[in-house]
PDB file of N, CA and C in Angstrom:
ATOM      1  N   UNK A   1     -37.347 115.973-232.569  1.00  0.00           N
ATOM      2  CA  UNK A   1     -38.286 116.783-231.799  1.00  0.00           C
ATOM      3  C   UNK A   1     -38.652 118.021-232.619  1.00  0.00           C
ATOM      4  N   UNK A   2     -39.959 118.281-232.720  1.00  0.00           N
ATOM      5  CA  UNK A   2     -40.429 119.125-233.033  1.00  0.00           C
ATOM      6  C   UNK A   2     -40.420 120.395-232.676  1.00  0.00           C
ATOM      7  N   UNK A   3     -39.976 121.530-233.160  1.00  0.00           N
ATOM      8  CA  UNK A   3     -40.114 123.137-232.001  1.00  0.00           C
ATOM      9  C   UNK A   3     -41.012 123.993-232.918  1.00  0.00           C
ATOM     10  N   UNK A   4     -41.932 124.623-231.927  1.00  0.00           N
ATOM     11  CA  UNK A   4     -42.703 125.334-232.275  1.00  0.00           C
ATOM     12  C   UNK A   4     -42.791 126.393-231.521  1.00  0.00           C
ATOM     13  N   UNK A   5     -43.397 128.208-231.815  1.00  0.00           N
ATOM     14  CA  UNK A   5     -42.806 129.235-231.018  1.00  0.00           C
ATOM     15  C   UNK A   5     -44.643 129.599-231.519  1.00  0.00           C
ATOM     16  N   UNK A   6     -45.001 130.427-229.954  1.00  0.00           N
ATOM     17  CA  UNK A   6     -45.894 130.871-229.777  1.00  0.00           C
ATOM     18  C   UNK A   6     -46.050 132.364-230.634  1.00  0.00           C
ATOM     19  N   UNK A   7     -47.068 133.084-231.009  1.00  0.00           N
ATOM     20  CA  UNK A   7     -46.662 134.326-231.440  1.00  0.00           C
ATOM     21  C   UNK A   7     -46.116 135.495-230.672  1.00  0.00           C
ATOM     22  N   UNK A   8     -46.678 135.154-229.090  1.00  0.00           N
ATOM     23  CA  UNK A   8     -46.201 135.918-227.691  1.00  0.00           C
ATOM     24  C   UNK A   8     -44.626 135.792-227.706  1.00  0.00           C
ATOM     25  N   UNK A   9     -44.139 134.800-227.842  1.00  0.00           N
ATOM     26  CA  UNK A   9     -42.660 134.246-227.732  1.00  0.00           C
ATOM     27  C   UNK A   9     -41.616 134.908-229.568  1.00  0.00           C
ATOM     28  N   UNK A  10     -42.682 134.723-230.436  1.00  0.00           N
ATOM     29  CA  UNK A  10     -42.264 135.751-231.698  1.00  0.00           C
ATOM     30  C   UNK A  10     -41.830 137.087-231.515  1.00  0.00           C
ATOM     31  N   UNK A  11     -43.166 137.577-230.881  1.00  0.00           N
ATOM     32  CA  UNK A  11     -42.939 139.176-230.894  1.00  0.00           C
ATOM     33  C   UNK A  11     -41.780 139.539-229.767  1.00  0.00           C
ATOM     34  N   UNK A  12     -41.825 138.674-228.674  1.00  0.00           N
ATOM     35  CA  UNK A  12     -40.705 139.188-228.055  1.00  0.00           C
ATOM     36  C   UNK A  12     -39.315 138.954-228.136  1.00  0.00           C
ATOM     37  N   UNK A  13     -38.759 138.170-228.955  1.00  0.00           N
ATOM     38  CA  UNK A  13     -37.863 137.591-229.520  1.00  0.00           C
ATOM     39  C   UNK A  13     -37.043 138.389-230.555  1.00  0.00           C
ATOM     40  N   UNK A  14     -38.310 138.788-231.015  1.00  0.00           N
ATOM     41  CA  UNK A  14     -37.675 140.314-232.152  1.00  0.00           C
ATOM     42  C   UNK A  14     -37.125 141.522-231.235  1.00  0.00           C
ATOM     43  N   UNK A  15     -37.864 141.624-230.432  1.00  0.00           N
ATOM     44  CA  UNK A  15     -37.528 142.847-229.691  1.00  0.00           C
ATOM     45  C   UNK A  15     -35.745 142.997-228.852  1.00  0.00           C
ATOM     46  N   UNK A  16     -35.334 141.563-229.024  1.00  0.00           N
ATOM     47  CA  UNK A  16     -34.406 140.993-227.971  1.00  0.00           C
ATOM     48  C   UNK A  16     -33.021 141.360-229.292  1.00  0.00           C
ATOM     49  N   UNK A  17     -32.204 141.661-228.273  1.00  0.00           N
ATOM     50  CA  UNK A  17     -30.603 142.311-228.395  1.00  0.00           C
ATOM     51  C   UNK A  17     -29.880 141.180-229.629  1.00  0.00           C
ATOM     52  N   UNK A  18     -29.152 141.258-231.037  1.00  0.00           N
ATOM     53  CA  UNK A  18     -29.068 140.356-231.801  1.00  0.00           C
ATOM     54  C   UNK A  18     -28.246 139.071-230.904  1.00  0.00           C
ATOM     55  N   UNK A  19     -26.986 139.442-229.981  1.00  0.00           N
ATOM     56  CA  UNK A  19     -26.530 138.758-229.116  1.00  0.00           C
ATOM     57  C   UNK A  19     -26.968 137.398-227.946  1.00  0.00           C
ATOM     58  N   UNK A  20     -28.578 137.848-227.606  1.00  0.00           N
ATOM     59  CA  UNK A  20     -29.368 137.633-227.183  1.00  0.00           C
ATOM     60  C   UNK A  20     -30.179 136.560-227.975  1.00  0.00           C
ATOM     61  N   UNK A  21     -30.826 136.847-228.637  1.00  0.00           N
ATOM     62  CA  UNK A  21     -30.974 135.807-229.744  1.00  0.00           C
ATOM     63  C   UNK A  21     -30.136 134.429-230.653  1.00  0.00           C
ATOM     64  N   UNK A  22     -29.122 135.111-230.705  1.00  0.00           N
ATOM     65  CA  UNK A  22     -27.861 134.127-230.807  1.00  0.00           C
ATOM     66  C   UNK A  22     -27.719 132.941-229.736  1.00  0.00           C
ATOM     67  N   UNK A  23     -27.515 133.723-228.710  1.00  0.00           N
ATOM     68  CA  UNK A  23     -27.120 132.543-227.435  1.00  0.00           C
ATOM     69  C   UNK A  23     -28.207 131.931-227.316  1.00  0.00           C
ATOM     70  N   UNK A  24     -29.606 132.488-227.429  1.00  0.00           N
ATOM     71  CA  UNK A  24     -30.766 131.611-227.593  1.00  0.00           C
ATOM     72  C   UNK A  24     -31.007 130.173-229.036  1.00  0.00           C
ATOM     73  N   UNK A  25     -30.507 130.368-229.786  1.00  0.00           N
ATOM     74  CA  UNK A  25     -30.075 129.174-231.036  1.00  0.00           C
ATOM     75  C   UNK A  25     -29.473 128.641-230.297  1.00  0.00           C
ATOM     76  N   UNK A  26     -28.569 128.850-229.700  1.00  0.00           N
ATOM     77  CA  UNK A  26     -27.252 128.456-229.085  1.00  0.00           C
ATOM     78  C   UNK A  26     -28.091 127.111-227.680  1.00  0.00           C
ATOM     79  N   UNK A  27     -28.340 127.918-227.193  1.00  0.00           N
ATOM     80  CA  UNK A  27     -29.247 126.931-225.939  1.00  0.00           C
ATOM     81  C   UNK A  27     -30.283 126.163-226.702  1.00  0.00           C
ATOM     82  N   UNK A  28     -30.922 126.444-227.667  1.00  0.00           N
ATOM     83  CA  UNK A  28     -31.981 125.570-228.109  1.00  0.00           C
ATOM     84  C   UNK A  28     -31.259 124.204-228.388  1.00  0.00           C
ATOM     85  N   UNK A  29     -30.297 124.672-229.454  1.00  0.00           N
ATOM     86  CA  UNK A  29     -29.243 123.055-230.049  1.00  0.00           C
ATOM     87  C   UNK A  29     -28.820 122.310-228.736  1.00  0.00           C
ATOM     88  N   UNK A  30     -28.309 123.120-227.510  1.00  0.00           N
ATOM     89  CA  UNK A  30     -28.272 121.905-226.335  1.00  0.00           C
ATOM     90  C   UNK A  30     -28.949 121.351-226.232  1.00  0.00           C
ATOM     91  N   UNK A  31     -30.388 122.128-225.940  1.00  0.00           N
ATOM     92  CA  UNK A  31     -31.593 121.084-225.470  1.00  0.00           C
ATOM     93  C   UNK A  31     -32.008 120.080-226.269  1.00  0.00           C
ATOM     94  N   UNK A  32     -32.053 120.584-227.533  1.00  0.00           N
ATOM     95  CA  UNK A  32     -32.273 119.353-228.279  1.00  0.00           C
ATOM     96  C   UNK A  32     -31.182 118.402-228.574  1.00  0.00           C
ATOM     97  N   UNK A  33     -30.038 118.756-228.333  1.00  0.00           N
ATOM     98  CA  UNK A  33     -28.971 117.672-228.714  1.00  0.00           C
ATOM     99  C   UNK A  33     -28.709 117.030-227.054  1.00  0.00           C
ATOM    100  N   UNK A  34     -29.512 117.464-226.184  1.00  0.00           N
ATOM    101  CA  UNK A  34     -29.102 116.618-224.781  1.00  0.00           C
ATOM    102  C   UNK A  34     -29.672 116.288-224.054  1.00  0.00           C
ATOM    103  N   UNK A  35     -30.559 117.651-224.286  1.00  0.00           N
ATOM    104  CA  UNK A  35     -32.023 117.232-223.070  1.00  0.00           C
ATOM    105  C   UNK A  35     -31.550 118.469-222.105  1.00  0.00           C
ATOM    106  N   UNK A  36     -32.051 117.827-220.605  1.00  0.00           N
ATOM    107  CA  UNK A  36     -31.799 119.329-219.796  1.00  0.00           C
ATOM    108  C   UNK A  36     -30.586 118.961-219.569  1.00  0.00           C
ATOM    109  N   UNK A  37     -29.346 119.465-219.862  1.00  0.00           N
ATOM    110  CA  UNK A  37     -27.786 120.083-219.605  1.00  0.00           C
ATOM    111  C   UNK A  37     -28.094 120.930-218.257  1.00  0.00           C
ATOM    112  N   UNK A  38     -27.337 120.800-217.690  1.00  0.00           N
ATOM    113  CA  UNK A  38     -27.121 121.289-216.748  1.00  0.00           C
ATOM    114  C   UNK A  38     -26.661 123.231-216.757  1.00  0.00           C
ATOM    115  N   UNK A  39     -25.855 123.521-218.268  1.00  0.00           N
ATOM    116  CA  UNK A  39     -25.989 124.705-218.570  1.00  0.00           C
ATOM    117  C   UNK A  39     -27.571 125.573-218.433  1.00  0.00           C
ATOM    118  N   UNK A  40     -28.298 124.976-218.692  1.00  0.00           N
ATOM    119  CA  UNK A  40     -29.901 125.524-218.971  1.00  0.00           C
ATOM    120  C   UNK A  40     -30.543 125.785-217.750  1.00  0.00           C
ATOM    121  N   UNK A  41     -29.955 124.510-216.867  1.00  0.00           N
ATOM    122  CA  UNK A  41     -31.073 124.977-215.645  1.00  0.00           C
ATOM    123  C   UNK A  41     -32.635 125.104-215.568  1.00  0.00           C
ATOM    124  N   UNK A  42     -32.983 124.013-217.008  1.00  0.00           N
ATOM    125  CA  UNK A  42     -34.363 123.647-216.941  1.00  0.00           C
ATOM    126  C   UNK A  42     -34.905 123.278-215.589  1.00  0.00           C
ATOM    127  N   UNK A  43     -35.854 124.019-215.524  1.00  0.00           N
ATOM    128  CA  UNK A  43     -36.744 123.298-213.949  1.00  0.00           C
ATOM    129  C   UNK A  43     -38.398 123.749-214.022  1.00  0.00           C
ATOM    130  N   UNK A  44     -39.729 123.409-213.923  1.00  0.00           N
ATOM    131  CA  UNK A  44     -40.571 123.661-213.822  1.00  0.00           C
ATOM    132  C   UNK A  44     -41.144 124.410-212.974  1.00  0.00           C
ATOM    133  N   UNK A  45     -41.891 125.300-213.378  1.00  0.00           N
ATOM    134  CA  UNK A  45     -42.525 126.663-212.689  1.00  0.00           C
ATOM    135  C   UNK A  45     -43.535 126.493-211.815  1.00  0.00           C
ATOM    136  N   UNK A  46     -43.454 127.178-210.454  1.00  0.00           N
ATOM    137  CA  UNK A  46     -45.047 127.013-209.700  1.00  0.00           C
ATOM    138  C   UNK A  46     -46.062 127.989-210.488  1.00  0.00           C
ATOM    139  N   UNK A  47     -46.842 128.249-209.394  1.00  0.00           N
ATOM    140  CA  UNK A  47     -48.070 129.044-209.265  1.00  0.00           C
ATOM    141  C   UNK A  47     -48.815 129.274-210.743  1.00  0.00           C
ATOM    142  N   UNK A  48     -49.036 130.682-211.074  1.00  0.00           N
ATOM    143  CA  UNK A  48     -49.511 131.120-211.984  1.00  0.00           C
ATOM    144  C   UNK A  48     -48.524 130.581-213.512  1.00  0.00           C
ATOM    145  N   UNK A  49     -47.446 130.153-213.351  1.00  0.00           N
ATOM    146  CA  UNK A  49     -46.993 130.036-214.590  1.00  0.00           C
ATOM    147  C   UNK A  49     -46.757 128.251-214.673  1.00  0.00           C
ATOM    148  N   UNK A  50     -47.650 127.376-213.622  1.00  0.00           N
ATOM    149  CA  UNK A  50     -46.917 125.924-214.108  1.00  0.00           C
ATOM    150  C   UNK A  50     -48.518 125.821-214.892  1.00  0.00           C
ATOM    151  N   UNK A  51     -48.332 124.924-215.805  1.00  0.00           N
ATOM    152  CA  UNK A  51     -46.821 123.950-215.813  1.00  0.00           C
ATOM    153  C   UNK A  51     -45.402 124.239-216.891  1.00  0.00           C
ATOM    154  N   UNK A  52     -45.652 125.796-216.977  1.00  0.00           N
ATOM    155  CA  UNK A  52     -43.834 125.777-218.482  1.00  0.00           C
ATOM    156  C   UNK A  52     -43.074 125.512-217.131  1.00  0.00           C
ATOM    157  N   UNK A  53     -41.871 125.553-218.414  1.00  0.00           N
ATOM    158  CA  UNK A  53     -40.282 125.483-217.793  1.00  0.00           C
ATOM    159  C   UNK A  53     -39.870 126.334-218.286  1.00  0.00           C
ATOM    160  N   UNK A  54     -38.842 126.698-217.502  1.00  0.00           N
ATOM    161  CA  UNK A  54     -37.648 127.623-217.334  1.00  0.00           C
ATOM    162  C   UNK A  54     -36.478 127.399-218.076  1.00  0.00           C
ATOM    163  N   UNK A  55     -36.227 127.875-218.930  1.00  0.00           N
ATOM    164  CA  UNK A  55     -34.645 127.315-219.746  1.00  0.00           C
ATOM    165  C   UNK A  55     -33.751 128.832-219.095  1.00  0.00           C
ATOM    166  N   UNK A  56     -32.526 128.518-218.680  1.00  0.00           N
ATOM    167  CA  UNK A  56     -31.514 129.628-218.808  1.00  0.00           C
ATOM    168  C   UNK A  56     -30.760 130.140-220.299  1.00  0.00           C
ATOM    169  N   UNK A  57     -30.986 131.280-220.821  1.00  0.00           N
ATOM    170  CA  UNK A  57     -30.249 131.784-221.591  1.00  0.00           C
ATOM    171  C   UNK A  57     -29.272 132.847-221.188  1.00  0.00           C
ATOM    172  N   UNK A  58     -29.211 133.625-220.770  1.00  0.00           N
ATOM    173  CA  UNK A  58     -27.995 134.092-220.348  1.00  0.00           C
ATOM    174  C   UNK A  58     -28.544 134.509-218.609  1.00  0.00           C
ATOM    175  N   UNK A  59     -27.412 134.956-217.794  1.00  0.00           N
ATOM    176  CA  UNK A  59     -27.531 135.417-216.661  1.00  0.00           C
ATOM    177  C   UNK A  59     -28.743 135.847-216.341  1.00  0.00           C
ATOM    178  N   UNK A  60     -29.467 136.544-216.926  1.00  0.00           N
ATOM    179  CA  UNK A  60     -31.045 137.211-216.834  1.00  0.00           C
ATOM    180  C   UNK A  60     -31.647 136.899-217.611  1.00  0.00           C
ATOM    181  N   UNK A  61     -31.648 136.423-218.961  1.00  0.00           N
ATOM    182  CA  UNK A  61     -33.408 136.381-219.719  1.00  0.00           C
ATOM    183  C   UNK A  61     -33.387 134.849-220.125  1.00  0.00           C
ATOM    184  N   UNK A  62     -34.427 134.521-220.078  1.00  0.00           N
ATOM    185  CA  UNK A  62     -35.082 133.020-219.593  1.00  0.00           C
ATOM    186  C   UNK A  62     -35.974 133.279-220.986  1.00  0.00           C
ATOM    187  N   UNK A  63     -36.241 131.583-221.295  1.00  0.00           N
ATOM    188  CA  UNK A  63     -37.130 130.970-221.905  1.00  0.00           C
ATOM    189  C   UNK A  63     -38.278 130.109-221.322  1.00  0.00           C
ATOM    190  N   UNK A  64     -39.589 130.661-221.822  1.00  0.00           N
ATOM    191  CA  UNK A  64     -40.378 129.271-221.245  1.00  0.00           C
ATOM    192  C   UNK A  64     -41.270 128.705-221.978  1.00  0.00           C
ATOM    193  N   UNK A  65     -41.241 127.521-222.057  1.00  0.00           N
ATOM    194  CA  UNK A  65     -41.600 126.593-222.645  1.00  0.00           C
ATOM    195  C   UNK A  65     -42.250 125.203-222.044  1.00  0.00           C
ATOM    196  N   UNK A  66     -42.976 124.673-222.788  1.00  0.00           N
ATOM    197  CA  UNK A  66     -43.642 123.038-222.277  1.00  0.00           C
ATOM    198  C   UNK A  66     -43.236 121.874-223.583  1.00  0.00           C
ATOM    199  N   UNK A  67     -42.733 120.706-222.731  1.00  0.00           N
ATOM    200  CA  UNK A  67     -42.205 120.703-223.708  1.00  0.00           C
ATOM    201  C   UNK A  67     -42.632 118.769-223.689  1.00  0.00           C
ATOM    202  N   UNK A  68     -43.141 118.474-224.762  1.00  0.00           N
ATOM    203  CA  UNK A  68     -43.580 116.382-224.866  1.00  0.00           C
ATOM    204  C   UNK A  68     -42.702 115.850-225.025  1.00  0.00           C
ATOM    205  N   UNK A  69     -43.196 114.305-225.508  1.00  0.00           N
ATOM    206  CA  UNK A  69     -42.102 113.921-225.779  1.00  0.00           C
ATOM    207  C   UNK A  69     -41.949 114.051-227.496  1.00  0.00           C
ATOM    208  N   UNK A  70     -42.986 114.632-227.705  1.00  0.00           N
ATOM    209  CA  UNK A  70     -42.523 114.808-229.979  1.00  0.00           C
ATOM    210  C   UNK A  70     -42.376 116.194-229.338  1.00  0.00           C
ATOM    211  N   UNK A  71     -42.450 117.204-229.160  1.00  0.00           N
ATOM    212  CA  UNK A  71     -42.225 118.853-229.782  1.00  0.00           C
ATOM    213  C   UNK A  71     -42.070 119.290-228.469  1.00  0.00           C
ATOM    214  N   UNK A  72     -41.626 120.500-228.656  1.00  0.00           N
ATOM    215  CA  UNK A  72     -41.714 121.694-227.712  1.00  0.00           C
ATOM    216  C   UNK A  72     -41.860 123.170-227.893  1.00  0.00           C
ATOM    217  N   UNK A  73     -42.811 123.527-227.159  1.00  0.00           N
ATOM    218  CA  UNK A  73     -43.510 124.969-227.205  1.00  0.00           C
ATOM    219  C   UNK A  73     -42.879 126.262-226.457  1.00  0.00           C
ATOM    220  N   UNK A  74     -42.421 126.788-227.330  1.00  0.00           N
ATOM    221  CA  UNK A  74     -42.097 128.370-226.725  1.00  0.00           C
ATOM    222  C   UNK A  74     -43.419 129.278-226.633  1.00  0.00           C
ATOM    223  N   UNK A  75     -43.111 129.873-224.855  1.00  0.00           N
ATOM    224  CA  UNK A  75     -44.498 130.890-225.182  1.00  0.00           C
ATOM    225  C   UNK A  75     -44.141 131.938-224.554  1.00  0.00           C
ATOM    226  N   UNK A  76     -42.311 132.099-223.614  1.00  0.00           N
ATOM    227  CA  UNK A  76     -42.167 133.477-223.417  1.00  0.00           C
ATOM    228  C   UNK A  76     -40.592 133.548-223.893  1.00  0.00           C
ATOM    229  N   UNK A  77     -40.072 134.392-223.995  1.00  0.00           N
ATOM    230  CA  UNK A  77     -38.652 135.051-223.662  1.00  0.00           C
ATOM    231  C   UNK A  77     -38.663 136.643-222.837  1.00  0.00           C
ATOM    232  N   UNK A  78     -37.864 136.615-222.356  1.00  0.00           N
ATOM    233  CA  UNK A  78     -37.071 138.018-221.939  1.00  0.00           C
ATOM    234  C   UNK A  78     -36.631 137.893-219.829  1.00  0.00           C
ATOM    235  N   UNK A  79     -36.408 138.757-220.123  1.00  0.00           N
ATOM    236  CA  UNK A  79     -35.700 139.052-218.768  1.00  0.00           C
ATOM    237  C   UNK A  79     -36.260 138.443-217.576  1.00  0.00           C
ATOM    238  N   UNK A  80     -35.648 137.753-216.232  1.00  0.00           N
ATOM    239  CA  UNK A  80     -36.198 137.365-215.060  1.00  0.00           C
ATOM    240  C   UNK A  80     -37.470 138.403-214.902  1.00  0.00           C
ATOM    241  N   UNK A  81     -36.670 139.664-214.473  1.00  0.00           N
ATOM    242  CA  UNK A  81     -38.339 140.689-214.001  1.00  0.00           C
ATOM    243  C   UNK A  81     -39.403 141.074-214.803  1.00  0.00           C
ATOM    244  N   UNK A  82     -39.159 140.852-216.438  1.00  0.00           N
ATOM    245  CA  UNK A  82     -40.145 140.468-217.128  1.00  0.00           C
ATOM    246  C   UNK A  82     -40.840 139.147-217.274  1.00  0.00           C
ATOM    247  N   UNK A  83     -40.404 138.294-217.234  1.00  0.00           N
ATOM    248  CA  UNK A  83     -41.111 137.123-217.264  1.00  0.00           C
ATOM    249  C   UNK A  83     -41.810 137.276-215.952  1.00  0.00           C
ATOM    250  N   UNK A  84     -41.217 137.016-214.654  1.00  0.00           N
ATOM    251  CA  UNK A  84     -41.589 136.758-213.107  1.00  0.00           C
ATOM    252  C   UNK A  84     -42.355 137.897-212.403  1.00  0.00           C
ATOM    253  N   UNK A  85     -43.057 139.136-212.551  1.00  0.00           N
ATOM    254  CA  UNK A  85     -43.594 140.302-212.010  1.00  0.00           C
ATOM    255  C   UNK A  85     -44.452 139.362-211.046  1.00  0.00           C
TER     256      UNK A  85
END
């Protein structure tokens, strides 16, 4: 599978705690080595944000992404109340 990161999902990624970023490698290798794990808590978004998904990275900051069956697209990171306003 292919991964590819939006530049929206770049810039905020830099901005994010080195720890933060870590556990994010960290969750990516699940997904790709399993699919949705039950750690992640992948699930698809209503309203204004479907169709991404939701990946869990730690207690509060989320990944979202859409994802085929060749690649998958990052187009946010950071916190529940940043992503969800």
């Amino acid at each position: 599978m292919k991964v590819f990161f939006r530049n929206s999902f770049k810039k905020q990624y830099r901005k994010l705690p080195a720890k933060v970023q870590k556990r994010f490698s960290d969750r990516l290798d699940i997904y790709i080595t399993h699919g949705s794990h039950d750690i992640l808590r992948v699930h698809t978004l209503k309203g204004n944000k479907y169709p991404l998904q939701s990946m869990n990275i730690t207690g509060d900051y989320r990944a979202l992404f859409i994802t085929t069956k060749t690649k998958i697209t990052f187009y946010e990171i950071g916190t529940h109340s940043e992503l969800y306003e």
